[in-house]
N, C-alpha and C. Protein backbone atom coordinates (compact mmCIF):
# COMPACT_ATOMS: atom_id res chain seq x y z
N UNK A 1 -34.03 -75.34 -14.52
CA UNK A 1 -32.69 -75.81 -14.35
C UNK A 1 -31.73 -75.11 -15.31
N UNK A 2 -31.89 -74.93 -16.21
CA UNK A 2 -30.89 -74.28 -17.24
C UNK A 2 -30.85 -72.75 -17.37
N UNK A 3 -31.55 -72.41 -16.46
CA UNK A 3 -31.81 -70.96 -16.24
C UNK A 3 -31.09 -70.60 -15.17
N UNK A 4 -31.20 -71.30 -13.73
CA UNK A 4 -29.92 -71.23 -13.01
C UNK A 4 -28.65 -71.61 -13.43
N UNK A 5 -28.50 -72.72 -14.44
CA UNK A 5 -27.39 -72.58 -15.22
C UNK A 5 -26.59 -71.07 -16.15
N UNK A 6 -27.55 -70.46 -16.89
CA UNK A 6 -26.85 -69.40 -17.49
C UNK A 6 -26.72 -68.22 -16.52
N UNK A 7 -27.35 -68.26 -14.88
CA UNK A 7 -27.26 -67.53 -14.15
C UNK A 7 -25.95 -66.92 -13.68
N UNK A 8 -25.43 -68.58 -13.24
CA UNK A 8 -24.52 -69.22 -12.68
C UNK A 8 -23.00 -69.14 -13.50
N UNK A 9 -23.58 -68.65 -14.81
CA UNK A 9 -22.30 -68.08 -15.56
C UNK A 9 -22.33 -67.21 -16.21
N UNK A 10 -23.21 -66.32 -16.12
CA UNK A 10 -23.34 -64.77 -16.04
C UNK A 10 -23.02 -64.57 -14.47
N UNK A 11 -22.91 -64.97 -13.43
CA UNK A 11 -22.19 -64.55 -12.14
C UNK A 11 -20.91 -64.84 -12.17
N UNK A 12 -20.48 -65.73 -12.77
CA UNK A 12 -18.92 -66.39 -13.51
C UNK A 12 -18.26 -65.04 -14.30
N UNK A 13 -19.13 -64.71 -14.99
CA UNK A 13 -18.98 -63.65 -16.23
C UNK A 13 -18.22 -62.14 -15.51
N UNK A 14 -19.42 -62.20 -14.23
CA UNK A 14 -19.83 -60.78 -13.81
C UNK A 14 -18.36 -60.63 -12.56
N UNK A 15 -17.94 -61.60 -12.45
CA UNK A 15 -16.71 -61.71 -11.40
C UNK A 15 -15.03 -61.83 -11.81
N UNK A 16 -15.17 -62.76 -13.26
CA UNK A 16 -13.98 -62.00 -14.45
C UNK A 16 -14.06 -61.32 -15.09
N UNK A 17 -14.54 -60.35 -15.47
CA UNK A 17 -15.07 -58.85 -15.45
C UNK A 17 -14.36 -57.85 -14.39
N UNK A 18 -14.78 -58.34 -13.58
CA UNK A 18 -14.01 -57.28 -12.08
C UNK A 18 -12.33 -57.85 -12.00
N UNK A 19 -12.20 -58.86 -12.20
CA UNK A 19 -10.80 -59.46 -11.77
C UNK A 19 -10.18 -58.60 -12.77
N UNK A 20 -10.22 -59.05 -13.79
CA UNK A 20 -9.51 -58.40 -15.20
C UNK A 20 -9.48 -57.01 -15.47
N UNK A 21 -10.59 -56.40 -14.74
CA UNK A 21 -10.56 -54.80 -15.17
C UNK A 21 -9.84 -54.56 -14.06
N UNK A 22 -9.47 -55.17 -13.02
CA UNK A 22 -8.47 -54.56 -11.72
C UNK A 22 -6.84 -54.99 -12.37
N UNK A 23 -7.29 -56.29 -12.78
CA UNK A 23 -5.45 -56.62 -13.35
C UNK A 23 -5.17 -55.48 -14.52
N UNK A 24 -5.90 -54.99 -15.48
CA UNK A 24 -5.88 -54.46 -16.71
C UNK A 24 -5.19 -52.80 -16.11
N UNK A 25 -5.78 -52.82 -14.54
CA UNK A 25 -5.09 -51.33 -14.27
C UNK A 25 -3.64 -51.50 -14.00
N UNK A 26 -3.10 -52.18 -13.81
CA UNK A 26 -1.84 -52.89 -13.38
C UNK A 26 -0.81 -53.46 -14.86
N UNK A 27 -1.48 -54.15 -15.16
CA UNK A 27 -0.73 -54.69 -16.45
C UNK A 27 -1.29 -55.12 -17.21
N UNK A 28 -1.27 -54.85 -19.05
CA UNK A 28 -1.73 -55.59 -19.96
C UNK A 28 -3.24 -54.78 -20.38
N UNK A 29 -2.91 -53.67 -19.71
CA UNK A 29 -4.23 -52.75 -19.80
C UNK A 29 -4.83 -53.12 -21.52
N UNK A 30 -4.31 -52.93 -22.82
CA UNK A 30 -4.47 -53.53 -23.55
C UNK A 30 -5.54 -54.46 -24.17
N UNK A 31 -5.08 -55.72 -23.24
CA UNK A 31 -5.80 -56.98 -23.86
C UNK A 31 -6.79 -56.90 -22.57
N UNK A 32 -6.51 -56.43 -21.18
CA UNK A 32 -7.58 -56.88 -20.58
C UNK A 32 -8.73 -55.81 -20.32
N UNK A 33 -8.39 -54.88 -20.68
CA UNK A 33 -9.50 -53.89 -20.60
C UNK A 33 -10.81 -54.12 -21.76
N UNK A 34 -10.41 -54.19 -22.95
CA UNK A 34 -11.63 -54.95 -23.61
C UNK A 34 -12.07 -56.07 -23.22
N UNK A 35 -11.36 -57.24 -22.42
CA UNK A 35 -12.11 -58.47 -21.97
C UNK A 35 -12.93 -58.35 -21.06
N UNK A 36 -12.43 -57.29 -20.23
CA UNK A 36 -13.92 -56.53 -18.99
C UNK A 36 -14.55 -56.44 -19.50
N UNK A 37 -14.51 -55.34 -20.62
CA UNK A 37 -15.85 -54.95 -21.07
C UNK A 37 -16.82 -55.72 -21.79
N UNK A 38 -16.32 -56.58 -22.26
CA UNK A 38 -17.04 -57.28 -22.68
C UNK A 38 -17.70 -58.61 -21.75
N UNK A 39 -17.10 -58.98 -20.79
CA UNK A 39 -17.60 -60.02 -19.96
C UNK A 39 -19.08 -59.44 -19.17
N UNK A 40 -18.72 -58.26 -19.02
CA UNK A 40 -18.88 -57.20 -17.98
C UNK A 40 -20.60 -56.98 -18.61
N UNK A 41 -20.51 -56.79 -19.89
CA UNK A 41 -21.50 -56.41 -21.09
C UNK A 41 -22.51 -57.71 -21.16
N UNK A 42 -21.68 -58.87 -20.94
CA UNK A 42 -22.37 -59.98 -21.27
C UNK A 42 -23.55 -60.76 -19.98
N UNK A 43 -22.68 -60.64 -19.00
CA UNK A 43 -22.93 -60.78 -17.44
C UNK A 43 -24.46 -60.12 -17.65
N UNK A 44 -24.57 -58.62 -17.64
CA UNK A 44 -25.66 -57.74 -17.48
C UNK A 44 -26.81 -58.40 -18.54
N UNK A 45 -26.09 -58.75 -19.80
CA UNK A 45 -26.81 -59.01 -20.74
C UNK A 45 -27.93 -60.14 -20.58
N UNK A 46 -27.20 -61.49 -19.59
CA UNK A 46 -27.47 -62.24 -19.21
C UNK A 46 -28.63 -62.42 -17.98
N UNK A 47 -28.52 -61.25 -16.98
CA UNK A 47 -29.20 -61.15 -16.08
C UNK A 47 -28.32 -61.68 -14.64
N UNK A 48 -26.81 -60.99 -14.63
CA UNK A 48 -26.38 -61.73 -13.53
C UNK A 48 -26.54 -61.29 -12.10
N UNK A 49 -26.76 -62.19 -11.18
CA UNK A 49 -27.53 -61.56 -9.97
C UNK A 49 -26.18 -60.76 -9.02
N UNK A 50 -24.69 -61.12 -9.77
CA UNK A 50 -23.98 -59.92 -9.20
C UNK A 50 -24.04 -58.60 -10.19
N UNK A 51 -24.69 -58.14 -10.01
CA UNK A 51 -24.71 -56.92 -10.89
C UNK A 51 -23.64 -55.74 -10.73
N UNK A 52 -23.66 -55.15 -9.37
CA UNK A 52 -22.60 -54.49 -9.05
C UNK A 52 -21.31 -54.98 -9.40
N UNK A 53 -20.59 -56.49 -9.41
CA UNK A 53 -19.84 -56.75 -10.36
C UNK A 53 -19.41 -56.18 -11.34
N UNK A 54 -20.62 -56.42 -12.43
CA UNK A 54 -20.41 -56.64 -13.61
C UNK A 54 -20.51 -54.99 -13.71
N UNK A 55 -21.01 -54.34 -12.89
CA UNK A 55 -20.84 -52.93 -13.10
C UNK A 55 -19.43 -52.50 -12.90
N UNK A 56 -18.82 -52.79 -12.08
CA UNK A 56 -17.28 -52.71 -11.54
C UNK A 56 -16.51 -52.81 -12.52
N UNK A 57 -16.69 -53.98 -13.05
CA UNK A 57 -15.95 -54.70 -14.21
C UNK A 57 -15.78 -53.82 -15.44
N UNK A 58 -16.90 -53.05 -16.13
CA UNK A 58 -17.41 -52.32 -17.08
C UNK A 58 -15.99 -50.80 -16.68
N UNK A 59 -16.72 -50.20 -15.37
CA UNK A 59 -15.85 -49.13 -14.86
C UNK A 59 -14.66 -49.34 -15.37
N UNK A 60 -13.82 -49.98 -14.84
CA UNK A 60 -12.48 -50.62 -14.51
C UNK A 60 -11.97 -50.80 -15.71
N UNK A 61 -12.60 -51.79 -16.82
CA UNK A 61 -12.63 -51.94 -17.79
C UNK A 61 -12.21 -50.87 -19.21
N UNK A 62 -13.36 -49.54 -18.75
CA UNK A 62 -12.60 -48.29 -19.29
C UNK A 62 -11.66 -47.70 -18.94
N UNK A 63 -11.81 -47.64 -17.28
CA UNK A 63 -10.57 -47.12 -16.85
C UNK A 63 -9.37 -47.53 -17.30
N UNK A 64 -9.19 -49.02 -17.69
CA UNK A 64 -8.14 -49.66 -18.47
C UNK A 64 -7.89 -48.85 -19.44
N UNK A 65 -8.72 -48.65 -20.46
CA UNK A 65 -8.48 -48.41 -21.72
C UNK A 65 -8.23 -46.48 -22.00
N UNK A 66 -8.48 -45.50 -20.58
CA UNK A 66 -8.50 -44.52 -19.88
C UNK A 66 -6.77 -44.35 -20.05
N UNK A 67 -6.25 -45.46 -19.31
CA UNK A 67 -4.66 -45.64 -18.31
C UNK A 67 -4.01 -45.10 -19.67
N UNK A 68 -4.39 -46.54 -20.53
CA UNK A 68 -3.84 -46.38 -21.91
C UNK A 68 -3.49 -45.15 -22.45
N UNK A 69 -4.67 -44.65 -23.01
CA UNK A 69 -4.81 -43.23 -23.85
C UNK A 69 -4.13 -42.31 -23.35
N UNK A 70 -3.86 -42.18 -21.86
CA UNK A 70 -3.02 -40.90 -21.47
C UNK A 70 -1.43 -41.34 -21.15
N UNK A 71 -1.25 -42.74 -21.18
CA UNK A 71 0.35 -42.83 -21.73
C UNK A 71 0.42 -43.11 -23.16
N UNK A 72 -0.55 -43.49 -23.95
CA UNK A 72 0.14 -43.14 -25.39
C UNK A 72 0.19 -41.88 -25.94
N UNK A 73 -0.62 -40.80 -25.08
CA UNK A 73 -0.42 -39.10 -25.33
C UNK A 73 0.65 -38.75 -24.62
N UNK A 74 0.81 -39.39 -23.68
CA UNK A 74 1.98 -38.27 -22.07
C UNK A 74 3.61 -39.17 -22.62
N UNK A 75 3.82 -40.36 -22.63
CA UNK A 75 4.97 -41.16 -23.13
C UNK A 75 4.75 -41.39 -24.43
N UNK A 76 4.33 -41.21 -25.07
CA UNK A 76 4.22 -42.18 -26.72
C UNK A 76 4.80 -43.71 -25.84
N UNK A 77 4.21 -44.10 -25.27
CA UNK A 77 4.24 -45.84 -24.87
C UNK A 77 3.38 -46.46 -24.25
N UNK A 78 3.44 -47.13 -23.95
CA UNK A 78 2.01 -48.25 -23.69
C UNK A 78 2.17 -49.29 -22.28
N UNK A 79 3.27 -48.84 -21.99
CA UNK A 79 3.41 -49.17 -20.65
C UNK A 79 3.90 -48.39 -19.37
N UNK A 80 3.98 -48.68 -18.28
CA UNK A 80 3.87 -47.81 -16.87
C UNK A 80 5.24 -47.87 -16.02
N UNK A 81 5.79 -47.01 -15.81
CA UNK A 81 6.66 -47.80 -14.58
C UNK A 81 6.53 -47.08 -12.90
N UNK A 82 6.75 -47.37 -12.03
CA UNK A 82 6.94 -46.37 -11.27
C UNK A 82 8.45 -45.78 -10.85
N UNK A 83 8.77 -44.59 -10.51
CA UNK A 83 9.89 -44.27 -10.42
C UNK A 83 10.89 -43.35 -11.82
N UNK A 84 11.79 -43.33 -11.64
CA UNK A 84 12.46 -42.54 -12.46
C UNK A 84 12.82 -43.39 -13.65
């Protein structure tokens, strides 16, 4: 019983992981790109039976922190806009 319990939130884990590393490409890349990675880290750690998730999550997660690094080199800023 408590084993499907920590399952059950390592699949919790492994699914805000993916949410957050998709919002993190969008906005707040920042704060939510380390929370992927780390959910993302924990999920796997755990044994979560969405794995591809938590793999997603991880991706995404850098890619966040990816977005970042080439507008604090290309703008010196930390945020995105589209357009002129």
């Amino acid at each position: 019983m408590a084993t499907s319990r920590l399952r059950r939130h390592a699949d919790g884990m492994a699914v805000a992981s993916f949410i957050l590393g998709l919002l993190g490409t969008l906005v707040l890349n920042l704060l939510l790109g380390p929370c992927a990675l780390v959910l993302g880290t924990l999920a796997l750690a755990r044994g979560t039976t969405r794995r591809g998730r938590a793999l997603l999550g991880l991706t995404l997660g850098a890619t966040d922190l990816l977005i970042l690094a080439l507008l604090v080199t290309t703008d010196g800023t930390v945020s995105w806009h589209i357009g002129g």
